[in-house]
Protein backbone atom coordinates (compact mmCIF):
# COMPACT_ATOMS: atom_id res chain seq x y z
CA UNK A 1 -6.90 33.12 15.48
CA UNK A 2 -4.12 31.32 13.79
CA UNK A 3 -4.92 27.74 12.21
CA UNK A 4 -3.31 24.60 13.85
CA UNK A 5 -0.91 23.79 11.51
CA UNK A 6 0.23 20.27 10.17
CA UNK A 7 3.46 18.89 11.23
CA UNK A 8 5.14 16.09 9.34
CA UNK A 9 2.92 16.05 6.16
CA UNK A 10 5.18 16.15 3.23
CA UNK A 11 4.07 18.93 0.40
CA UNK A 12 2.63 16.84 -2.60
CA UNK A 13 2.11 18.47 -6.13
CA UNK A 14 3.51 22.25 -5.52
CA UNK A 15 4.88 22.73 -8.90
CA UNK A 16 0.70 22.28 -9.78
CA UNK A 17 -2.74 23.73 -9.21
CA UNK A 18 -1.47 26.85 -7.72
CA UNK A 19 -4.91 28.30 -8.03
CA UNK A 20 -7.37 25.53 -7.01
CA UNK A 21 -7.88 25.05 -3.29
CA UNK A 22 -9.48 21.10 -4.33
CA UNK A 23 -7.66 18.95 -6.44
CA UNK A 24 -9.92 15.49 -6.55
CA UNK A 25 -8.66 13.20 -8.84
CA UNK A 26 -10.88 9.39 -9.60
CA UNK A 27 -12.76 9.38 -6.67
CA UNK A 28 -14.45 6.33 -5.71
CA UNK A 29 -17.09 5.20 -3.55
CA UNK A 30 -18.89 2.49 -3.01
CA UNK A 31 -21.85 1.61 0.24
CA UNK A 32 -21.79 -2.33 0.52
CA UNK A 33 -25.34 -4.00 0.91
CA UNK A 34 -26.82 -7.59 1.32
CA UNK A 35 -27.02 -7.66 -2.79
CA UNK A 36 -22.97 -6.56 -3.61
CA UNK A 37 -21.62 -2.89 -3.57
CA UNK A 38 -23.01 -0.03 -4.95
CA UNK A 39 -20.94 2.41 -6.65
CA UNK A 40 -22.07 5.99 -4.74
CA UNK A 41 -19.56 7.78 -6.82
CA UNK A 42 -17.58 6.59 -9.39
CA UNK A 43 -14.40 7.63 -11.56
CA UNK A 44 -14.99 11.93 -10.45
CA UNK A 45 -12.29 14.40 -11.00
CA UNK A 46 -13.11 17.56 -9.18
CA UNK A 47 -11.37 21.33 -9.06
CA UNK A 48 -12.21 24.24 -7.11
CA UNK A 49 -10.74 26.95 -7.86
CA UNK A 50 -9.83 28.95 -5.00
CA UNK A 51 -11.76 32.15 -4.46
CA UNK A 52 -14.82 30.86 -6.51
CA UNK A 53 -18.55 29.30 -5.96
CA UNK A 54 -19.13 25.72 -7.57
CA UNK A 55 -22.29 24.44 -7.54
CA UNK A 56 -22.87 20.55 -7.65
CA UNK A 57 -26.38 19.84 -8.44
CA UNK A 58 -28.55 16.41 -9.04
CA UNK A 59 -31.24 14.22 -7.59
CA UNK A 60 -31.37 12.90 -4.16
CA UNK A 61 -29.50 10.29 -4.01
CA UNK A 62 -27.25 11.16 -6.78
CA UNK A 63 -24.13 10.86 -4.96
CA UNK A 64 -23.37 14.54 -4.31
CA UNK A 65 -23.37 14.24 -0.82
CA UNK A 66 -20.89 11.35 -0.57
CA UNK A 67 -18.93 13.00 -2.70
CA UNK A 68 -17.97 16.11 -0.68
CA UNK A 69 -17.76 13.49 2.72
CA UNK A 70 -14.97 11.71 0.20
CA UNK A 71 -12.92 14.86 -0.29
CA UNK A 72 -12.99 15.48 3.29
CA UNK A 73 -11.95 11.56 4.26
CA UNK A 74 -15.17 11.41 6.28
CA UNK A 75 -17.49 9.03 4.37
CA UNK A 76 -19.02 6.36 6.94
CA UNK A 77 -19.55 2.74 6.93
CA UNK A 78 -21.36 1.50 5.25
CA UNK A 79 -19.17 3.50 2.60
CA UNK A 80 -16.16 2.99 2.07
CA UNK A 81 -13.75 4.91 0.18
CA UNK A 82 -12.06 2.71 -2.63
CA UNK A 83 -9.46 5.04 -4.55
CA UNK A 84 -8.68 8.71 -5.72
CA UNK A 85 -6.75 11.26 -4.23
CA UNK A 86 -7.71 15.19 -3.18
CA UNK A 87 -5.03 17.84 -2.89
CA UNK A 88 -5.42 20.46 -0.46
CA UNK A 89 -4.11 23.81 -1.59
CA UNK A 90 -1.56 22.21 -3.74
CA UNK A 91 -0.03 21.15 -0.45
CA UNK A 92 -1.15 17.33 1.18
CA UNK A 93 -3.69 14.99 0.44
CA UNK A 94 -6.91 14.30 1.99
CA UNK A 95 -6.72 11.10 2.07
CA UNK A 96 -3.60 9.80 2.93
CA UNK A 97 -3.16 11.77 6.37
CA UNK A 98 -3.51 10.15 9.69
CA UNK A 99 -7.33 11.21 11.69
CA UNK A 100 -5.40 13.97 14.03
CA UNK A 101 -4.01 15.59 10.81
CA UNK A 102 -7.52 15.49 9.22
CA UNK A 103 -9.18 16.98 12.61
CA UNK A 104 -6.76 19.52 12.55
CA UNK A 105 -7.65 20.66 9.04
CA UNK A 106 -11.85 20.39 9.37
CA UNK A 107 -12.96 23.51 10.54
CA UNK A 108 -9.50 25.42 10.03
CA UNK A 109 -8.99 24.80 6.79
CA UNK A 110 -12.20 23.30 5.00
CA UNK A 111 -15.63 24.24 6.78
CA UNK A 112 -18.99 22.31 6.66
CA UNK A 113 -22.64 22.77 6.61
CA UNK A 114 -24.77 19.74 7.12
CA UNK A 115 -28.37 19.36 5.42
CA UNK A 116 -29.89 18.36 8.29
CA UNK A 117 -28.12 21.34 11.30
CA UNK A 118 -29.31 19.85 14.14
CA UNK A 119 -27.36 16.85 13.48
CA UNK A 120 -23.81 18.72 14.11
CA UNK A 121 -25.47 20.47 17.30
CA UNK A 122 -24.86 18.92 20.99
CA UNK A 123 -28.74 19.00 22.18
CA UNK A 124 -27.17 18.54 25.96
CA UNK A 125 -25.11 21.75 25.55
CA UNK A 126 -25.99 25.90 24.82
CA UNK A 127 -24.59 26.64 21.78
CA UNK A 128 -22.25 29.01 23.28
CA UNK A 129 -20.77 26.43 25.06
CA UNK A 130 -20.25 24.22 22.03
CA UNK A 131 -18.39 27.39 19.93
CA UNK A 132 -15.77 27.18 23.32
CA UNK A 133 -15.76 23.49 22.71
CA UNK A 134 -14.89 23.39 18.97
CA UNK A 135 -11.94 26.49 19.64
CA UNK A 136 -10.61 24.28 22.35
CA UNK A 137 -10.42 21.40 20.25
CA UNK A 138 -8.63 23.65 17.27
CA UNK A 139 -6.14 25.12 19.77
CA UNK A 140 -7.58 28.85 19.93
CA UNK A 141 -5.79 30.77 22.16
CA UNK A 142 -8.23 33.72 22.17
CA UNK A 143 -11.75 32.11 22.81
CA UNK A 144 -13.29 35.70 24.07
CA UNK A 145 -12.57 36.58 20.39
CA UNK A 146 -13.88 33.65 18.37
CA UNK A 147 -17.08 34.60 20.39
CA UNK A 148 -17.03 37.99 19.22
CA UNK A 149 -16.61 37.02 15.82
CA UNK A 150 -19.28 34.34 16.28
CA UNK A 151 -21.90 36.80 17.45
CA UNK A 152 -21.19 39.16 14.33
CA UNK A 153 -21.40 36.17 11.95
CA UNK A 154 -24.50 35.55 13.85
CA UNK A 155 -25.80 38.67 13.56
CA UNK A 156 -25.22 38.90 9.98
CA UNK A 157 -27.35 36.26 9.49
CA UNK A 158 -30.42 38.09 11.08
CA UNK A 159 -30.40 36.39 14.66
CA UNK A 160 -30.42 37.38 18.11
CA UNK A 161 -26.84 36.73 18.96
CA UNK A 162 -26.87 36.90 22.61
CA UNK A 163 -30.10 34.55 22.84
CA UNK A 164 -28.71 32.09 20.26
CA UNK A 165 -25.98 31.73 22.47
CA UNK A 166 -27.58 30.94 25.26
CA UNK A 167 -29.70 28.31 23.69
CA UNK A 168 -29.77 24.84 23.65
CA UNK A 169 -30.88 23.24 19.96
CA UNK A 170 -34.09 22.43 20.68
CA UNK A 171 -35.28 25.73 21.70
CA UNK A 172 -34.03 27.00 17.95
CA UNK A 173 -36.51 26.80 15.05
CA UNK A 174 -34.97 24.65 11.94
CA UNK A 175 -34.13 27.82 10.24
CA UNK A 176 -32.44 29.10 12.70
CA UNK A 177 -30.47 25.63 13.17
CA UNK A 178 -29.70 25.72 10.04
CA UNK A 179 -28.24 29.77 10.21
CA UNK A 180 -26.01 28.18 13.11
CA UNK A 181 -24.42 25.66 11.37
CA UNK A 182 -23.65 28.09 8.63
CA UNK A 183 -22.02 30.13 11.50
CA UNK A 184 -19.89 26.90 12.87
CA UNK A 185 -18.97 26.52 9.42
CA UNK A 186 -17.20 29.82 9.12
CA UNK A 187 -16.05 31.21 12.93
CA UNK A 188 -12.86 29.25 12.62
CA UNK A 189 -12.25 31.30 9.34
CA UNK A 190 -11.53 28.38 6.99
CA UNK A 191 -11.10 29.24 3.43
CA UNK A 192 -13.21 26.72 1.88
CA UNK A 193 -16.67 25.86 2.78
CA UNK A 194 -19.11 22.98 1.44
CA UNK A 195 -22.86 23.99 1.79
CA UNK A 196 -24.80 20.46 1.61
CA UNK A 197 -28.22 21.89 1.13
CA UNK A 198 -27.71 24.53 3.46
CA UNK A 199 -30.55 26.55 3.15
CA UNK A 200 -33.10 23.60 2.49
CA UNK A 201 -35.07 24.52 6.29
CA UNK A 202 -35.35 27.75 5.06
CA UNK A 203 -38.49 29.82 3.77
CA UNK A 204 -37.77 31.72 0.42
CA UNK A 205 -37.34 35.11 2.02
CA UNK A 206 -34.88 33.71 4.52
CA UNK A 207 -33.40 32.20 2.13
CA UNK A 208 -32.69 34.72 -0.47
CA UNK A 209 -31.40 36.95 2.01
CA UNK A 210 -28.97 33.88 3.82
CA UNK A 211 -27.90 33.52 -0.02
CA UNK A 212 -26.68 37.08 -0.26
CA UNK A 213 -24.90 36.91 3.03
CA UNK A 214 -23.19 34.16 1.78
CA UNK A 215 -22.07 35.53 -1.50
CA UNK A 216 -20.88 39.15 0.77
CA UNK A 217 -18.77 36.40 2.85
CA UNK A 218 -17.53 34.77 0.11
CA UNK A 219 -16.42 38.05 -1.83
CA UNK A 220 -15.05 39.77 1.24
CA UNK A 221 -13.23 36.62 2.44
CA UNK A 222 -12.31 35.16 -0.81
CA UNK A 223 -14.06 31.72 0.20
CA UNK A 224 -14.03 28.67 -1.80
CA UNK A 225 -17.35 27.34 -1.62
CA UNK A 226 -19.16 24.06 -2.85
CA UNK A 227 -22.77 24.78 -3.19
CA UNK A 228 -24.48 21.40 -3.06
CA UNK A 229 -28.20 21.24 -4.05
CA UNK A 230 -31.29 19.76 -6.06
CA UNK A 231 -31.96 23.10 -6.48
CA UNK A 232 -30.85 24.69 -9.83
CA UNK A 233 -32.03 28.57 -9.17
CA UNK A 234 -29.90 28.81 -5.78
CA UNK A 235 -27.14 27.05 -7.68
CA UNK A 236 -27.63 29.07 -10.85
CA UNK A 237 -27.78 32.58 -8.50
CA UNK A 238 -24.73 32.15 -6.67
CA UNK A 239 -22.23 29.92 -8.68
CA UNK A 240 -19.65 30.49 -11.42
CA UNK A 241 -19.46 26.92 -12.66
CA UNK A 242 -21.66 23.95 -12.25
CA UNK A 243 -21.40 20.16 -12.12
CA UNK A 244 -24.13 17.99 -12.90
CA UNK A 245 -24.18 14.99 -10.90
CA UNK A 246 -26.26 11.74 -12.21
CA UNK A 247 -25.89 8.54 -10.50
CA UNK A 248 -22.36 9.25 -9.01
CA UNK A 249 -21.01 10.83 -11.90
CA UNK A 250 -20.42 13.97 -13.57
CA UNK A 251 -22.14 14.24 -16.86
CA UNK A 252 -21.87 17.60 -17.19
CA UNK A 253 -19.77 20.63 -15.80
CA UNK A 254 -18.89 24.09 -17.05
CA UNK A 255 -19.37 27.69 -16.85
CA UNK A 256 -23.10 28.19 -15.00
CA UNK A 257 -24.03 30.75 -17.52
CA UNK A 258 -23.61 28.67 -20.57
CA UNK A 259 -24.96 25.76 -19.08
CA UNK A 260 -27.91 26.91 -18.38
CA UNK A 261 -28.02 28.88 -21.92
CA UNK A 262 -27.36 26.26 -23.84
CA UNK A 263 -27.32 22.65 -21.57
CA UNK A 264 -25.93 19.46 -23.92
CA UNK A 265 -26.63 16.56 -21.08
CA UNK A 266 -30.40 15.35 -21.56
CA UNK A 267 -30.32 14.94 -17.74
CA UNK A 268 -29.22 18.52 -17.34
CA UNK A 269 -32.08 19.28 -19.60
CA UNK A 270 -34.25 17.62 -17.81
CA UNK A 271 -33.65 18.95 -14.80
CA UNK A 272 -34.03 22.80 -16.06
CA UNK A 273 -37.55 21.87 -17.59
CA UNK A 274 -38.40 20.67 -14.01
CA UNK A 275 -37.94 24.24 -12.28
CA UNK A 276 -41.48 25.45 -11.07
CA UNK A 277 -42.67 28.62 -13.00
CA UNK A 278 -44.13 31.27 -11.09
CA UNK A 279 -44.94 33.33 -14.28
CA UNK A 280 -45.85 32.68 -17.20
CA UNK A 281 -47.37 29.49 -18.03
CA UNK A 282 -47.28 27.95 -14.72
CA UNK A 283 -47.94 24.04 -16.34
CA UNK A 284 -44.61 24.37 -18.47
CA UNK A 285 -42.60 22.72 -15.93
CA UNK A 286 -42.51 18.73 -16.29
CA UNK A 287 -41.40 16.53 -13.90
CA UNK A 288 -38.24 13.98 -15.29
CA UNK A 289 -39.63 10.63 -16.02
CA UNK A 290 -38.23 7.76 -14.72
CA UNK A 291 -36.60 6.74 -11.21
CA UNK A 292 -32.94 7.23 -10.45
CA UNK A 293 -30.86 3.60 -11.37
CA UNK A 294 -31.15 0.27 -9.05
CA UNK A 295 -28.63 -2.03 -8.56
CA UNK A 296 -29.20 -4.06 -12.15
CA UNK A 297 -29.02 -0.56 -14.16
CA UNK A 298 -25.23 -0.23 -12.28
CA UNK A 299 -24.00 -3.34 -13.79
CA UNK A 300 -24.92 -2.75 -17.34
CA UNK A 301 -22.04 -0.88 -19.11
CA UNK A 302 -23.80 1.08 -21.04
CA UNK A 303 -24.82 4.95 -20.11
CA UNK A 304 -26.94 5.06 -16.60
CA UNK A 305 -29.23 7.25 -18.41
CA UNK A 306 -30.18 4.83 -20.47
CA UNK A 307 -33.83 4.23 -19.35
CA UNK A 308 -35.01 7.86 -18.56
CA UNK A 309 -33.27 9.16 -22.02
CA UNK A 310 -35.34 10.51 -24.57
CA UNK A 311 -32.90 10.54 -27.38
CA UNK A 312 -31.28 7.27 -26.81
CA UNK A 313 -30.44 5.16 -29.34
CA UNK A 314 -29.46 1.69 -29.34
CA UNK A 315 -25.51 1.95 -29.24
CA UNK A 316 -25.70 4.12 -25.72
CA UNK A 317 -26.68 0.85 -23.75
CA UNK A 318 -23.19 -0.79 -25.44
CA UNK A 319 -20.59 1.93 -23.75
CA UNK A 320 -20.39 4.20 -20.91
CA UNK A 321 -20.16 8.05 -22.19
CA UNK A 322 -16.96 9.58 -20.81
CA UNK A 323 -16.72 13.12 -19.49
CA UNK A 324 -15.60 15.36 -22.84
CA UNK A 325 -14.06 19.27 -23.60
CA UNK A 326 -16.83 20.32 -26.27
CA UNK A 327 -16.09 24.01 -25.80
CA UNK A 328 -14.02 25.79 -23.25
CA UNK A 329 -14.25 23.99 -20.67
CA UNK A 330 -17.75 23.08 -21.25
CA UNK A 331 -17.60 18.85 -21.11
CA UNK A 332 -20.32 16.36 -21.37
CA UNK A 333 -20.65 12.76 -21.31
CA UNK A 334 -22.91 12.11 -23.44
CA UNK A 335 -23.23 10.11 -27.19
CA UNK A 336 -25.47 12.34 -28.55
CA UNK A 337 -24.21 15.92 -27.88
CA UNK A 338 -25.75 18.68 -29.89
CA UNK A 339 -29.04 16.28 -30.04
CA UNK A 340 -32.03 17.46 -28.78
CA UNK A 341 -35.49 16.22 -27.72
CA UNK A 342 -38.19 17.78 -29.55
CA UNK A 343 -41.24 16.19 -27.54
């Protein structure tokens, strides 16, 4: 199946990021409301590196969602996109080209996976009918093929092929919605692939084994994939780096291993003392204290951490902590790195 291509787009940045499929540079965000704008995501630089897994992890309601609609150029009212730029394979960016040009490139290019699957599903038509639909709207010439590869991506991920095709959403369980979507994600063959909590309808066997069918995909098709999840062990298990989103920023990012070896954010702390034990002392885990930030914390300009901080100190409500290198490639934004909590 070749890809549509792109007529008319002028080649941006060649001479850099050879290697990194996403390029996002100062993203922001913002979702208007009756008391002002909120900032959803705010002042993000992004790379993925092409061939790799990220993993973007925080709260609900951190931002990481918006953030990966904002590289694609598909965030909804009442967001609105305010600034930033995201190169595509060194080649155009996101968010400058017109809607056909952007069409063209979802699902040939850069392949999705909602949270919620039954959201991208047509409940009026079979799903068979809908994988026709989406190759007619990408110009595939050989639609007898992208069903073929459709049934052995559906296969692959343990279903009936043959009786998922003939089905209309509702007569799918949520798991299995969710094992479509993954397949509508990859039957055009893009080369990058965001996962929004993609195996969230899952049970823990199904998951673990959708998880390794991923990472086979990924290795034997070189993918690009953002992993985004409030779950640190599916992150940690599959990704080579990780970004730690809090309140529409990065406050943390490096490799996976070291972060989780050695994490420097109290948030990212936090968040690894929160993981459910299912050996061991089983009452280790704690919960992180505190609520996510309302509208008031957004205007102060000190860090959004502030009030759920355990080692804060008065001069981190003064500035907002920017994003630092502390050790290859390892960068935190936080006052106080190298200080930990010893509750």
């Amino acid at each position: 199946m070749a890809k549509s291509s792109i007529a008319n787009v002028k080649n941006v940045n060649e001479e850099n990021g050879a290697d990194i499929a996403i390029k996002a540079r100062q993203i922001n965000v913002v979702y208007s409301t009756p008391t002002g704008d909120i900032p959803a995501v705010r002042n993000v630089d992004l790379d993925l590196p092409k061939g790799s897994i990220t993993g973007i992890i925080g709260e609900s309601g951190s931002g990481k969602s918006t953030l990966i609609m904002a590289i694609m150029n598909a965030v909804t009212k009442p967001g609105k996109i305010l600034s930033g730029s995201v190169i595509l394979n060194g080649r155009v960016d996101m968010l400058k080209l017109s809607t056909e040009q952007q069409r063209n490139i979802r699902g040939n290019e850069i392949g999705f996976v909602f949270q919620a699957a039954q959201n991208s599903l047509n409940p009026l038509r079979r799903v068979g009918q809908q994988i026709l639909d989406l190759g007619r709207s990408h110009d595939v010439k050989d639609l007898r093929g992208l069903i073929k590869y459709a049934k052995e991506l559906l296969t692959r991920l343990g279903l009936d092929a043959d009786r998922v095709l003939a089905s209309y959403q509702h007569e799918l369980s949520g798991g299995m919605r969710q094992r479509v979507g993954i397949m509508f994600a990859l039957v055009l063959k893009a080369d990058i692939v965001f996962l929004d909590e993609s195996t969230t309808a899952l049970d823990m066997l199904s998951q673990a084994s959708v998880l390794e069918i991923i990472r086979e995909l990924q290795k034997e098709k070189h993918l690009t994939i953002a992993l985004v999840s409030h779950d640190i062990g599916v992150v940690a298990d599959l990704s080579e780096r990780i970004e730690i989103f809090y309140a529409g920023e990065i406050v943390e990012e490096g490799e996976t291993r070291k972060i989780l070896a050695d994490p420097q954010h109290p948030y990212t702390r936090g968040l690894i003392r929160a993981i459910p034990r299912i050996s061991g002392n089983i009452d280790a885990a704690e919960p992180l204290k505190g609520s996510p930030p309302d509208f008031k914390t957004y205007q102060q300009p000190g860090c959004l951490f502030y009030d759920r901080c355990p080692i804060r100190t008065d001069s981190c409500l003064k500035e907002r902590p920017k994003l630092v290198n502390i050790e290859d490639s390892h960068k935190v934004a936080c006052f106080r790195v190298g200080v930990h909590d010893r509750d």
